[in-house]
N, C-alpha and C. Protein backbone atom coordinates (compact mmCIF):
# COMPACT_ATOMS: atom_id res chain seq x y z
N UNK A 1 226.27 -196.17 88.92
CA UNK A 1 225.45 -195.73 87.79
C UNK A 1 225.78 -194.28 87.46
N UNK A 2 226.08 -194.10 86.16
CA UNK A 2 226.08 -192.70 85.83
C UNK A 2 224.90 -191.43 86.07
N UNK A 3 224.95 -190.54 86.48
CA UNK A 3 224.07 -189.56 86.63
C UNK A 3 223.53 -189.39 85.29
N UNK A 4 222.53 -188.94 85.23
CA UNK A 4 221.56 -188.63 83.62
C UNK A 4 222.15 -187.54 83.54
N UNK A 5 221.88 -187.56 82.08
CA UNK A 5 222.54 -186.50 81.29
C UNK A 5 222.13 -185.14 81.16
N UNK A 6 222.41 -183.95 81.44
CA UNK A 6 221.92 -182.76 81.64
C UNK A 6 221.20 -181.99 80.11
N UNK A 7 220.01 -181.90 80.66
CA UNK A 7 219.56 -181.22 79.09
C UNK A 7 220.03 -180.03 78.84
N UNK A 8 220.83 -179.59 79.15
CA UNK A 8 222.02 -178.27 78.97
C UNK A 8 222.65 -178.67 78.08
N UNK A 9 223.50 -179.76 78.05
CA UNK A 9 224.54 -180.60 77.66
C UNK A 9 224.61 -181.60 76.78
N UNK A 10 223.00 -181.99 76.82
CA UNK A 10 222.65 -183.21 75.78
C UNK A 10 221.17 -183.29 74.87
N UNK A 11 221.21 -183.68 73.67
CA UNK A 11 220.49 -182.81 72.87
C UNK A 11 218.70 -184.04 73.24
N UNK A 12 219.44 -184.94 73.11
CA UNK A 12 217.93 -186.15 73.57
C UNK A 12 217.55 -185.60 74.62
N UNK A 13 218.27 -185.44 75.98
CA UNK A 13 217.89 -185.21 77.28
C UNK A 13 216.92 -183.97 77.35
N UNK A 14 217.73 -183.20 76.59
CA UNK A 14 216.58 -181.69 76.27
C UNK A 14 215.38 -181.95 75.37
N UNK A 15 215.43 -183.04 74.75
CA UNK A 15 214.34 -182.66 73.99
C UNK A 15 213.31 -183.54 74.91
N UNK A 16 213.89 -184.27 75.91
CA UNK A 16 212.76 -185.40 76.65
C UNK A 16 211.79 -184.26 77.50
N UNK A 17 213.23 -183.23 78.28
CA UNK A 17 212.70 -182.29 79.25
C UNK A 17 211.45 -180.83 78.34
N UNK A 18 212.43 -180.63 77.10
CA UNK A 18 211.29 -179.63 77.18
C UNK A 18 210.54 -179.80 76.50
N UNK A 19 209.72 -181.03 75.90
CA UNK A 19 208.41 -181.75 75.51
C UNK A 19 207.52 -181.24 76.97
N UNK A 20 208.12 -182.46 78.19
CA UNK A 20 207.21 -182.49 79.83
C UNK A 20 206.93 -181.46 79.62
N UNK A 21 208.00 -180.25 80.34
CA UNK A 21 207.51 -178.44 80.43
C UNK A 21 206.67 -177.84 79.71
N UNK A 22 206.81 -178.11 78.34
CA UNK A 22 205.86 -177.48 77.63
C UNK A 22 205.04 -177.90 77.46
N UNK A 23 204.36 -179.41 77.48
CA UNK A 23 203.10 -179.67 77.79
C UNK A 23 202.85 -179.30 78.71
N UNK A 24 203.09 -179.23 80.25
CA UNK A 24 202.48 -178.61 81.29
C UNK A 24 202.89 -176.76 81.28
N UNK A 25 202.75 -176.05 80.12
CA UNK A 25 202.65 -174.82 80.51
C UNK A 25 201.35 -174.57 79.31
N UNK A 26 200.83 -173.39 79.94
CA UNK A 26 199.30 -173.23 79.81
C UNK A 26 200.08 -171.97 78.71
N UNK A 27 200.01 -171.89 77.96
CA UNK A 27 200.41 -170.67 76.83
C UNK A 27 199.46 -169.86 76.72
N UNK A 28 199.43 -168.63 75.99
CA UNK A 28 198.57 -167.37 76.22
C UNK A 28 198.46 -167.27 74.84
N UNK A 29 197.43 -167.02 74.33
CA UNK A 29 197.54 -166.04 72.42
C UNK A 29 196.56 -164.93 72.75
N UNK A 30 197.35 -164.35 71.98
CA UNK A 30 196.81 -163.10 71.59
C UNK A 30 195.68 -162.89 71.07
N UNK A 31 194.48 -162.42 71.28
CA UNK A 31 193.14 -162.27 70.70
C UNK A 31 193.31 -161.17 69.33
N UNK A 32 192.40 -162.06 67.87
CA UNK A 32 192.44 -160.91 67.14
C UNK A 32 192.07 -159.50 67.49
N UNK A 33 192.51 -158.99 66.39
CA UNK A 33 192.11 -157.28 66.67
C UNK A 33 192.05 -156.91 65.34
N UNK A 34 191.53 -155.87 64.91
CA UNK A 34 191.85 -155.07 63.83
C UNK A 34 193.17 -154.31 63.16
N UNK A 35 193.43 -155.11 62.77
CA UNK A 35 194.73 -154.37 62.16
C UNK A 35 196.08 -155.21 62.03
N UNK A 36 195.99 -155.94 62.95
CA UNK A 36 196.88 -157.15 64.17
C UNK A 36 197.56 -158.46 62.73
N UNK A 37 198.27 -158.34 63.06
CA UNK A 37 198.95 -159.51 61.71
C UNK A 37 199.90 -160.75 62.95
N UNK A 38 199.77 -161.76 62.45
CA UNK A 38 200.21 -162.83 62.77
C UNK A 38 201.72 -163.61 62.39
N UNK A 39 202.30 -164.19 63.64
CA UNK A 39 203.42 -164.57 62.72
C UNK A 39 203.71 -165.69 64.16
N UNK A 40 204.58 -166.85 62.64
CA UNK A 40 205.56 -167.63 63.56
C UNK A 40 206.93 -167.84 63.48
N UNK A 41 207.56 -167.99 64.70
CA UNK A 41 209.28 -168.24 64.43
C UNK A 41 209.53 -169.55 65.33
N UNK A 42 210.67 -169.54 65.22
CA UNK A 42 211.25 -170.99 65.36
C UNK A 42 212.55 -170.67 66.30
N UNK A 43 212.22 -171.30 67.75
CA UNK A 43 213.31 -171.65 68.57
C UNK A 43 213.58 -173.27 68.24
N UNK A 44 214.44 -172.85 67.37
CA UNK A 44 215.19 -174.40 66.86
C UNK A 44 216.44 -174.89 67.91
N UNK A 45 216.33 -176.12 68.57
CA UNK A 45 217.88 -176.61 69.33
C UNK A 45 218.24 -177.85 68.65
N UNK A 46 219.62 -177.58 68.56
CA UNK A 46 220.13 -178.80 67.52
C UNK A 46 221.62 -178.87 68.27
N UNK A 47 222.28 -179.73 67.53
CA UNK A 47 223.47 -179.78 68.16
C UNK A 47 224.48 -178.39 67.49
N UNK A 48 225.68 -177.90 67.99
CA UNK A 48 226.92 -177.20 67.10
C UNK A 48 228.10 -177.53 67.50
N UNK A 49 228.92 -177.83 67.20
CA UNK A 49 230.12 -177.94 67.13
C UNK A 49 230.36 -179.32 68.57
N UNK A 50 229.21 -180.22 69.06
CA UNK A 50 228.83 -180.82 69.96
C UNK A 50 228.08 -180.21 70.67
N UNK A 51 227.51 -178.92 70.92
CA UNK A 51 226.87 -178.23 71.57
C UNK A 51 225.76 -178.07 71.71
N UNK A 52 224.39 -178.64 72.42
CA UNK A 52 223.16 -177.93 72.48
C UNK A 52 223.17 -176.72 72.12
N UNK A 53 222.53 -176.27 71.22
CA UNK A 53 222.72 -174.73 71.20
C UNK A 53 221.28 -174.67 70.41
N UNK A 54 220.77 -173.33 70.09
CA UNK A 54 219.96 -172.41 69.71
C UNK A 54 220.42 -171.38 68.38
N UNK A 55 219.29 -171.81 67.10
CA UNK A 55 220.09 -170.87 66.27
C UNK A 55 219.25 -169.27 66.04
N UNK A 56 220.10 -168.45 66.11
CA UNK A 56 219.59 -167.02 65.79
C UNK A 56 219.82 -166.26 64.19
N UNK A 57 219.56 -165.76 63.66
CA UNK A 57 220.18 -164.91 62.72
C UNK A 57 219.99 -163.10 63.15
N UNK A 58 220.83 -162.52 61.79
CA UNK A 58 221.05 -161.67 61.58
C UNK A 58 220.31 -161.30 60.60
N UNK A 59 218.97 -160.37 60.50
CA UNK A 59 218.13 -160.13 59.44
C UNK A 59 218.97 -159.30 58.41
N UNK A 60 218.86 -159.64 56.79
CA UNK A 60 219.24 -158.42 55.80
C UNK A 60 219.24 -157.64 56.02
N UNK A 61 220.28 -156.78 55.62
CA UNK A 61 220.19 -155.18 55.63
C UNK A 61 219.04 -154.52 55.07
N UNK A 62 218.10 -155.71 54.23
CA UNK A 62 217.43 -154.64 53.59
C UNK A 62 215.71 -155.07 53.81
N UNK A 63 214.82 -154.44 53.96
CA UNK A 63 213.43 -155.27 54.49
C UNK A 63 213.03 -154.78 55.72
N UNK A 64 212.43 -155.63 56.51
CA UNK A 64 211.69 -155.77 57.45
C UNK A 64 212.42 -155.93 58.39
N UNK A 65 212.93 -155.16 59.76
CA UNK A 65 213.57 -155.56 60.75
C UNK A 65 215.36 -155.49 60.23
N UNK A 66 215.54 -154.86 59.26
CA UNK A 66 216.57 -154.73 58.84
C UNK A 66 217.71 -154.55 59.50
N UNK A 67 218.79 -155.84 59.84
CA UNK A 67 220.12 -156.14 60.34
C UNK A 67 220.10 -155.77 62.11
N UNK A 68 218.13 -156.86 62.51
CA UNK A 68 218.67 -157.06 63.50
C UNK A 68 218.56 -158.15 63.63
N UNK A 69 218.66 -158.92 64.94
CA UNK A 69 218.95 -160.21 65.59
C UNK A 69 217.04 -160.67 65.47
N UNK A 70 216.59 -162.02 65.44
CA UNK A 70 215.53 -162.55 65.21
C UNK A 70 215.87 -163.79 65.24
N UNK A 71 214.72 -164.79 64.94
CA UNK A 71 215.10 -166.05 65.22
C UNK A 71 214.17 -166.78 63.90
N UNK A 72 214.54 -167.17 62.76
CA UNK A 72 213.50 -167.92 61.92
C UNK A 72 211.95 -167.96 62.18
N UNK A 73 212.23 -167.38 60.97
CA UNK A 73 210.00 -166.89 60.98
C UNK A 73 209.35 -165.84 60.08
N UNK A 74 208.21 -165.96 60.13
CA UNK A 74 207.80 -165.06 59.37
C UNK A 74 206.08 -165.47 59.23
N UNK A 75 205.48 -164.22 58.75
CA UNK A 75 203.67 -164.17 58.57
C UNK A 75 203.37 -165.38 58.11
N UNK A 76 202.08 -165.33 59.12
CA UNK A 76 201.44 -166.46 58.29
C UNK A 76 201.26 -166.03 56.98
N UNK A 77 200.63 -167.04 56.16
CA UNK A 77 199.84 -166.53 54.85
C UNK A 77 198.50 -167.50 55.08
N UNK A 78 197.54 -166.93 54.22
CA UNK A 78 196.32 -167.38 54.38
C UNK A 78 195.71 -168.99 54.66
N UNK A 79 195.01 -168.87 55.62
CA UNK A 79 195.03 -170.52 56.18
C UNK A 79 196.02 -171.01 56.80
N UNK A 80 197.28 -170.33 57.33
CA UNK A 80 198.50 -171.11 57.67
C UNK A 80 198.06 -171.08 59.46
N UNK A 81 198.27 -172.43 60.01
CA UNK A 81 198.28 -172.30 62.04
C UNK A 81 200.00 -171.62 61.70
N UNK A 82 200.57 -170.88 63.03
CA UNK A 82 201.26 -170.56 63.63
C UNK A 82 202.61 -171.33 63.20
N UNK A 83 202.21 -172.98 63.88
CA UNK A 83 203.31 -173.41 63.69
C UNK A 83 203.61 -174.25 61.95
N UNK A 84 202.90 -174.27 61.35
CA UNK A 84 203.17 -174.24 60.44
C UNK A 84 203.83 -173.25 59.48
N UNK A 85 203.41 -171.74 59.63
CA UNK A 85 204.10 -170.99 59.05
C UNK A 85 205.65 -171.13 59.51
N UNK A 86 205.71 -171.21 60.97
CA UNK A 86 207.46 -171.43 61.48
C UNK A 86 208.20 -172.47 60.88
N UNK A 87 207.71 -173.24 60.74
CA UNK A 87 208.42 -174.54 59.93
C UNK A 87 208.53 -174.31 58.53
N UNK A 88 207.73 -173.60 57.99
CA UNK A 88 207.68 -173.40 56.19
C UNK A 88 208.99 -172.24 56.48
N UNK A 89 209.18 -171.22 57.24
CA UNK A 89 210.05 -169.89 57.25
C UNK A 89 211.42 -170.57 57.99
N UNK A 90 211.41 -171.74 58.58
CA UNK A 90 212.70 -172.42 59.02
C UNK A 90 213.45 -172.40 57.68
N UNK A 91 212.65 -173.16 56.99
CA UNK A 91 213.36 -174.01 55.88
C UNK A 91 213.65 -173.07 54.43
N UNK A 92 212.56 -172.06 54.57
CA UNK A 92 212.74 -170.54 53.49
C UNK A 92 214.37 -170.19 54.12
N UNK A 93 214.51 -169.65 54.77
CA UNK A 93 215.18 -168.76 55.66
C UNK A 93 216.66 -169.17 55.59
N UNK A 94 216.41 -170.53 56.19
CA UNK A 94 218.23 -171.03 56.60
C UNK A 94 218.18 -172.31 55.99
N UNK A 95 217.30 -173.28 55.67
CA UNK A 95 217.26 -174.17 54.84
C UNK A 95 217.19 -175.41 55.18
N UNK A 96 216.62 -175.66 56.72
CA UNK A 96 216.27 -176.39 57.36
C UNK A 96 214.77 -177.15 57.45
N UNK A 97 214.93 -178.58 57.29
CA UNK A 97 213.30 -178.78 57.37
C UNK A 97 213.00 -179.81 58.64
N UNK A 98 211.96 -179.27 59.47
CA UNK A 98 211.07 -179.67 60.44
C UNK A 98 209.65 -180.43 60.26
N UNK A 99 209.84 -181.43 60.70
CA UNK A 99 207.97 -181.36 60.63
C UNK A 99 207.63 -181.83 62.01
N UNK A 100 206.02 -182.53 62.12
CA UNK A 100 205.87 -182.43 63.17
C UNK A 100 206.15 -182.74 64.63
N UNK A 101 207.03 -183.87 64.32
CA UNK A 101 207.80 -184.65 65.32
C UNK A 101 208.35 -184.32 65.72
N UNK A 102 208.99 -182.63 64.90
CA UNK A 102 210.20 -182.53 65.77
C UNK A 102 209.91 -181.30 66.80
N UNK A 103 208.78 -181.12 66.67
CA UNK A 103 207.88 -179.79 67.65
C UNK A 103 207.64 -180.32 68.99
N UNK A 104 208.44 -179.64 69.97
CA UNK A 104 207.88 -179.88 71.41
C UNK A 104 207.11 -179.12 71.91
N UNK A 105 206.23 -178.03 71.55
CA UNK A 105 205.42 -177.27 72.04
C UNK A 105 205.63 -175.67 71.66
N UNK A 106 204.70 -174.66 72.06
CA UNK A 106 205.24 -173.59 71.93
C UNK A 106 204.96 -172.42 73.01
N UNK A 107 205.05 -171.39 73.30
CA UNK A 107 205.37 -170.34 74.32
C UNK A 107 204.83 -169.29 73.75
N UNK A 108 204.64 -168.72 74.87
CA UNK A 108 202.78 -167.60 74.81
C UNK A 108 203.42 -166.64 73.30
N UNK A 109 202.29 -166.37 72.69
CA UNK A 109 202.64 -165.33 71.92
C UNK A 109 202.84 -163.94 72.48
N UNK A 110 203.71 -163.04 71.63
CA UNK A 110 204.61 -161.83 72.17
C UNK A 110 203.65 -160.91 71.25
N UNK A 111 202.83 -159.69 71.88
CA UNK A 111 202.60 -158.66 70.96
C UNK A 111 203.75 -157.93 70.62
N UNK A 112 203.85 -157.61 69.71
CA UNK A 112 205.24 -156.88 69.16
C UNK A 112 204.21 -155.89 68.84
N UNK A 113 205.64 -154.64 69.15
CA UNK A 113 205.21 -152.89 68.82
C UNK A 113 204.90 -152.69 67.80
N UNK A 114 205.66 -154.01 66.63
CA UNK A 114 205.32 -153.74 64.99
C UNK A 114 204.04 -154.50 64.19
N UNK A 115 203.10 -154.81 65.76
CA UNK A 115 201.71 -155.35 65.19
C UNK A 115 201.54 -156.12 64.94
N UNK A 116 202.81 -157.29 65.19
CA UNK A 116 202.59 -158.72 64.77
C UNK A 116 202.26 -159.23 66.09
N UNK A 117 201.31 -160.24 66.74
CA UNK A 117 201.38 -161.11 67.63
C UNK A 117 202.19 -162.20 67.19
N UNK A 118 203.15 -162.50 67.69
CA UNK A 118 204.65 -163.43 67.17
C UNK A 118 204.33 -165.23 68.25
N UNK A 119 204.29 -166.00 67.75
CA UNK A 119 204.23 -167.20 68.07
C UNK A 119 205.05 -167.66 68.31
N UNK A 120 205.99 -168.13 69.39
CA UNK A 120 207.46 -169.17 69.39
C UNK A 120 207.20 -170.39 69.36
N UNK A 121 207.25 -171.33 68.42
CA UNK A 121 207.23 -172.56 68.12
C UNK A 121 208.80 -173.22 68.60
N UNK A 122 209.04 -174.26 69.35
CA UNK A 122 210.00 -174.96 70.14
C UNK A 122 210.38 -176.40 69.35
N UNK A 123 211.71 -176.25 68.72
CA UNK A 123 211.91 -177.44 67.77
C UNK A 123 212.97 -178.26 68.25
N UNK A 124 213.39 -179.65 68.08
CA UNK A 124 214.75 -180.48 68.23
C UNK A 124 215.46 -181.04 67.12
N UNK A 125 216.05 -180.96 66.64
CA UNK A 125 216.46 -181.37 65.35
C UNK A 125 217.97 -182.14 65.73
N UNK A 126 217.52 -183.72 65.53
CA UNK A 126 219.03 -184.32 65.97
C UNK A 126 219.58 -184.74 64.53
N UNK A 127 219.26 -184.47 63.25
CA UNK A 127 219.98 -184.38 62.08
C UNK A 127 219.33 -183.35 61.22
N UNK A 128 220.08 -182.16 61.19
CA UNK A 128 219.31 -181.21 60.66
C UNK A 128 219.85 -181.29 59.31
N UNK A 129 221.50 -181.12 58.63
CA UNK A 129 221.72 -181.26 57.70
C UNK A 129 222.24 -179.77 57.73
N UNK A 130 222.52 -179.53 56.57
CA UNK A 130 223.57 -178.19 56.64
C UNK A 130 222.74 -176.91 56.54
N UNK A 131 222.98 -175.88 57.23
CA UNK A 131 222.43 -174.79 56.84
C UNK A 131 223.01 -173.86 55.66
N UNK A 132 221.38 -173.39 54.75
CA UNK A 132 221.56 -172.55 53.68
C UNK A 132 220.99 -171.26 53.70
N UNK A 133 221.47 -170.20 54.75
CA UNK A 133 220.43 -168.96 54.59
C UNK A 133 220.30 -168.40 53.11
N UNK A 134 219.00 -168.20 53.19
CA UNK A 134 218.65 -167.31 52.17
C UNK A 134 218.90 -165.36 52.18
N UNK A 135 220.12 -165.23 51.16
CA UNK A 135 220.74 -164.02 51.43
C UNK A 135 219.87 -162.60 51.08
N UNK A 136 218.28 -163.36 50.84
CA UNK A 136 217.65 -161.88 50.79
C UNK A 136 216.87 -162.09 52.31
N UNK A 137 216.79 -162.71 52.79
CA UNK A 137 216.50 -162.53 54.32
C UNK A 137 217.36 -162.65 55.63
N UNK A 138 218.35 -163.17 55.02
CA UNK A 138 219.04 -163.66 56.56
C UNK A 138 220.40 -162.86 55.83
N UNK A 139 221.54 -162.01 56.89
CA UNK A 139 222.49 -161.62 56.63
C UNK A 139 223.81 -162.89 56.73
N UNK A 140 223.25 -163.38 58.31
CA UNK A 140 224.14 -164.22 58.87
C UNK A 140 223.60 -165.17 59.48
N UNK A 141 223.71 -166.78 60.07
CA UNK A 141 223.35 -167.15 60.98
C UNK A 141 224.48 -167.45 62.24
N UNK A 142 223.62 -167.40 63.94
CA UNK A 142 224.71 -167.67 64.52
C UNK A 142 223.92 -169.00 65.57
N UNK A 143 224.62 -169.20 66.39
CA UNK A 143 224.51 -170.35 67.85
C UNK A 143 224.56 -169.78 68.72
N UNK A 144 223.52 -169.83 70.14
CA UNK A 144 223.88 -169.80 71.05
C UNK A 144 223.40 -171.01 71.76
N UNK A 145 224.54 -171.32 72.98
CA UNK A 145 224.24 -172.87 73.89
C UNK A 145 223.06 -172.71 74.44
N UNK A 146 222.79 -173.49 74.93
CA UNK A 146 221.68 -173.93 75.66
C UNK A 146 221.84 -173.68 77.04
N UNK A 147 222.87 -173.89 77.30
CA UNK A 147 223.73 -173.64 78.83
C UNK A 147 224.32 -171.58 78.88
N UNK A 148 224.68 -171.25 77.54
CA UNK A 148 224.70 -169.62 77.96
C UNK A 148 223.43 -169.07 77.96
N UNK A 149 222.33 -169.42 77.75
CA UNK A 149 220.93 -169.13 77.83
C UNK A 149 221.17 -169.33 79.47
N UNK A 150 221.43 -169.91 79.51
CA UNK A 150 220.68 -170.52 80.93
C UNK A 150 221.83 -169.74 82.14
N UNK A 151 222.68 -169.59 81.81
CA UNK A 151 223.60 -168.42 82.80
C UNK A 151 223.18 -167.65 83.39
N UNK A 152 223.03 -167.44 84.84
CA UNK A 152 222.80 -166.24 85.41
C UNK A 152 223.17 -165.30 84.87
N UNK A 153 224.09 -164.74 84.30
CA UNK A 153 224.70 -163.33 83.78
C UNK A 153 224.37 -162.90 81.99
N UNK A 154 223.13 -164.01 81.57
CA UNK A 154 222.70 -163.86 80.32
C UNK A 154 221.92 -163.15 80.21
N UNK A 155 220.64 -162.71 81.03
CA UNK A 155 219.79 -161.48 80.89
C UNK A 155 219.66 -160.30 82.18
N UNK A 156 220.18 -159.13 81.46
CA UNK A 156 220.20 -158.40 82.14
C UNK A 156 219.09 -156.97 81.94
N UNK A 157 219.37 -156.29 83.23
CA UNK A 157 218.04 -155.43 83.12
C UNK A 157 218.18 -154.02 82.86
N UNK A 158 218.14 -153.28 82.45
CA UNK A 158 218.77 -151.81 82.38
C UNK A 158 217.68 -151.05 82.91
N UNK A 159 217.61 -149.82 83.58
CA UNK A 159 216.65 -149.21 83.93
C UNK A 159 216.09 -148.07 83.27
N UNK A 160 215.01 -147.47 82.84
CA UNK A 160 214.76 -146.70 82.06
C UNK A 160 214.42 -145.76 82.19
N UNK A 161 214.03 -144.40 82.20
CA UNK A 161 214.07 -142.87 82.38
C UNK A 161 212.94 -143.06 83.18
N UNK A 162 211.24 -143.87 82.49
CA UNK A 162 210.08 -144.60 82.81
C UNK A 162 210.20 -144.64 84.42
N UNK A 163 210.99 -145.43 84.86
CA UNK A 163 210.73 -146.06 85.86
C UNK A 163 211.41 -147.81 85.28
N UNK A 164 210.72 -148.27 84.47
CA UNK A 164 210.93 -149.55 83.99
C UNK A 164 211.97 -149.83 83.72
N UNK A 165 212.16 -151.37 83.34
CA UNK A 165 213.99 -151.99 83.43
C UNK A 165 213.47 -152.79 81.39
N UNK A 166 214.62 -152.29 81.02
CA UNK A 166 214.96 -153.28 79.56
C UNK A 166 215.45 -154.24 79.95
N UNK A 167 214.95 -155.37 78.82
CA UNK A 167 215.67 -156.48 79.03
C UNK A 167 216.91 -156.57 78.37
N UNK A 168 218.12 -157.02 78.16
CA UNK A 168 218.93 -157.42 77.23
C UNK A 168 219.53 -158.87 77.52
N UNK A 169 219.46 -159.48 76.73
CA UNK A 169 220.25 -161.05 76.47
C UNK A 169 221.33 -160.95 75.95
N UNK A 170 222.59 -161.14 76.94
CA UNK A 170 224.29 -160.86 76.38
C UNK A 170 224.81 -162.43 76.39
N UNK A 171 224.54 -162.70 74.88
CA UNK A 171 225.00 -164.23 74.57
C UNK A 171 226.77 -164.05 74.11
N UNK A 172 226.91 -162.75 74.27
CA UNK A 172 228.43 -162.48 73.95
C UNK A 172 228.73 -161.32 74.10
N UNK A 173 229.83 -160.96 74.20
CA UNK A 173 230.40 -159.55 74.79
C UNK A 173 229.93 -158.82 73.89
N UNK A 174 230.00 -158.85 72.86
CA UNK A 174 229.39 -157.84 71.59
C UNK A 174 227.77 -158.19 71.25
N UNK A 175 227.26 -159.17 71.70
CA UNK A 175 226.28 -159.68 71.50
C UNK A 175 224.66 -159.54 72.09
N UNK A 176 224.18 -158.36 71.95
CA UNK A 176 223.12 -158.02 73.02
C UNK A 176 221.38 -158.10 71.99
N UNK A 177 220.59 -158.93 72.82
CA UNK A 177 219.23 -159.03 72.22
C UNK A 177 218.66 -158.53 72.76
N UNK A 178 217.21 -157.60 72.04
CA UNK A 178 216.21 -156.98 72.87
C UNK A 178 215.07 -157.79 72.84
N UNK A 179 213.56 -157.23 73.28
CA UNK A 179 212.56 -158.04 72.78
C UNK A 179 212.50 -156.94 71.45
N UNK A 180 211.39 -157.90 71.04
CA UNK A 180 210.31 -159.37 71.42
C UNK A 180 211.20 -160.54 70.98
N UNK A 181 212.94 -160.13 70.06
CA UNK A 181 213.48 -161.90 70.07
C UNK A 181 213.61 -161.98 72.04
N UNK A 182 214.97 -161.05 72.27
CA UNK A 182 215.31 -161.46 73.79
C UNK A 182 214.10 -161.62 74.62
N UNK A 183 212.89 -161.16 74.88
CA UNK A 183 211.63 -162.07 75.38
C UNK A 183 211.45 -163.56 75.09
N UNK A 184 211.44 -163.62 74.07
CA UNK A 184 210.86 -165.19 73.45
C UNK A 184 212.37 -165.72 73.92
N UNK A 185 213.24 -165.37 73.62
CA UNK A 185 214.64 -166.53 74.17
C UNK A 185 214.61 -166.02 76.61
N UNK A 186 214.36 -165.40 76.63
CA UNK A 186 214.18 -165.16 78.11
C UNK A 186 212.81 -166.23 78.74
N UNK A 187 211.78 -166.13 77.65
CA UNK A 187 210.78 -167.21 78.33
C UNK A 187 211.53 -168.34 77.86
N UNK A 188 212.03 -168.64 77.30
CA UNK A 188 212.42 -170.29 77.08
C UNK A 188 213.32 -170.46 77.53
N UNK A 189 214.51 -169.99 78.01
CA UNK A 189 215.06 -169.69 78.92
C UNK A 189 214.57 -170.20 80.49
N UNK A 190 213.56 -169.84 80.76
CA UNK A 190 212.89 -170.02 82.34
C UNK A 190 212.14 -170.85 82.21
N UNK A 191 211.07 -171.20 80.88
CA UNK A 191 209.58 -172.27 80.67
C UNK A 191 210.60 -173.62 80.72
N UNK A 192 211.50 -173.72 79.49
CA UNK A 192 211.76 -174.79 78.85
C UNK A 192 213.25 -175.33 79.68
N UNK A 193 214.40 -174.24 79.94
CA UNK A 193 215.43 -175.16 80.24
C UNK A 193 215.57 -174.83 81.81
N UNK A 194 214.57 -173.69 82.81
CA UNK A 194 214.89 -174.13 83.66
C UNK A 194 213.70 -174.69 84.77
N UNK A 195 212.85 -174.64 83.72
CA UNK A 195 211.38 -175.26 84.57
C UNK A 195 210.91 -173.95 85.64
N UNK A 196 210.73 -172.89 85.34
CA UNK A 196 210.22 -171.95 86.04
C UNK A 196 209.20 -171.34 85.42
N UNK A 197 207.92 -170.95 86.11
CA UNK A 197 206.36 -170.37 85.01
C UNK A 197 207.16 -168.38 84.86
N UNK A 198 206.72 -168.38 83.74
CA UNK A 198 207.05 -166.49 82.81
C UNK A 198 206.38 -166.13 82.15
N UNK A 199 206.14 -165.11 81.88
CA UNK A 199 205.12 -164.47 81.27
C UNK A 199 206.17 -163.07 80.77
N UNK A 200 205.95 -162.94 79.30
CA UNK A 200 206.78 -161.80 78.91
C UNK A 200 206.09 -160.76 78.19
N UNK A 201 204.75 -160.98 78.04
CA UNK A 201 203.71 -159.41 77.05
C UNK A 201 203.63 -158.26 77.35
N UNK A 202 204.88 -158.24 78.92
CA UNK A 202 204.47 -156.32 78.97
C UNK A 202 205.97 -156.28 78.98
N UNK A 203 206.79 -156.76 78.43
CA UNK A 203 208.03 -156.07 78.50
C UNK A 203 208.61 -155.64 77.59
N UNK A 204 209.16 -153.98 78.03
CA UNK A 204 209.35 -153.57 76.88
C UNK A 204 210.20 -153.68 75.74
N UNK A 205 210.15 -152.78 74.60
CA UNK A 205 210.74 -153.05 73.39
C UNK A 205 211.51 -151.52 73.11
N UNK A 206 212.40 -151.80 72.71
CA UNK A 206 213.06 -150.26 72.07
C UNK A 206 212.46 -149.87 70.75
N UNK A 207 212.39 -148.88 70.96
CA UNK A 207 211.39 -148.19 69.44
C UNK A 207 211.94 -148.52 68.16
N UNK A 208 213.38 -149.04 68.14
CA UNK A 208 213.88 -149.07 66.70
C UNK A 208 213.11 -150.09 66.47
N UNK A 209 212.74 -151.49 67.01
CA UNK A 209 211.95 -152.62 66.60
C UNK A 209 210.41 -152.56 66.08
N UNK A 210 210.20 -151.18 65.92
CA UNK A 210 208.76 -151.00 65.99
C UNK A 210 208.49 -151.04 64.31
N UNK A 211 209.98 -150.87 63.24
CA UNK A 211 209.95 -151.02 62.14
C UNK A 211 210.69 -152.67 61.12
């Protein structure tokens, strides 16, 4: 009998595994506050080039978070849950549409320095159809596997003047994420593909993200 198929490697197998995980992880939200704005994004896994992978973009040069790395998403608007706004900003964004079936759960919300409590909504998409970023929000889109997530040598820690260690996610030699994206891809990372409990709300952020 063949060995089962590794949810690294195979896009059903992952979506069987990180449904289980994420129903059995107890997620955290953020309590309102005054001032505090809301948002959801989208850890989308689909296939690329045969590949489990994970899609990221490259925000516009011009806006909000301007020409850095993020992952599909954006504010709620009035009356919107979490994961609904992520699925409406999937399909704004890069031109992808989700609904609810294709949601396996989602992962604690991230206070971000820039006042959003950020929601990661967890998607599978085994026919997504072609992607169309929208060129006033997205510069570029890219892939990363499911399996370079999951590499020992994908998040690393830098140490800081503080005392404290940065995170960075090196999905490529040129390729380095901070939080609150590299948080939200570091918990899913450990919640979803390697079955380990994480918690990421005190780690820090570099000040450029704070705009």
């Amino acid at each position: 009998m063949a060995p089962p198929a590794s949810p690294l490697d195979d896009l059903a197998a992952f979506r069987e595994v990180a449904a289980e995980r994420l129903a059995a992880f107890a997620h955290t939200t953020v309590p309102d506050e005054p001032g505090m704005r809301r948002a959801g994004v989208v850890l989308c896994a689909l296939e690329h080039d045969g590949v489990p992978s994970v899609i990221l973009i490259k925000r516009a040069d011009r806006g909000r978070n301007a020409g850095q790395w993020g992952l599909p998403g954006g504010r709620l608007e009035d009356g919107e849950t979490p994961e609904r706004a992520a699925l409406r900003e999937l399909h704004e964004e890069v031109g992808l549409t989700a609904g609810a079936a294709d949601v396996l759960g989602r992962l604690d919300d991230f206070p971000a320095a820039s006042g959003f409590a950020i929601t990661p909504i967890v998607v599978a998409l085994d026919d997504p159809g072609p992607l169309v970023p929208d060129p006033r929000e997205v510069r570029s889109v890219h892939h990363t596997s499911l399996r370079r997530l999951a590499d020992d040598d994908t998040p690393r820690w830098v140490p800081q003047p503080d005392g404290g260690n940065l995170l960075q996610m090196w999905l490529a030699p040129d390729w380095r994420v901070h939080a609150p994206t590299g948080a939200m891809l570091w918990q899913f990372r450990e919640v979803v593909l390697l079955g380990r409990r994480a918690r990421v709300a005190d780690f820090a952020q570099p000040d450029w993200t704070r705009h």
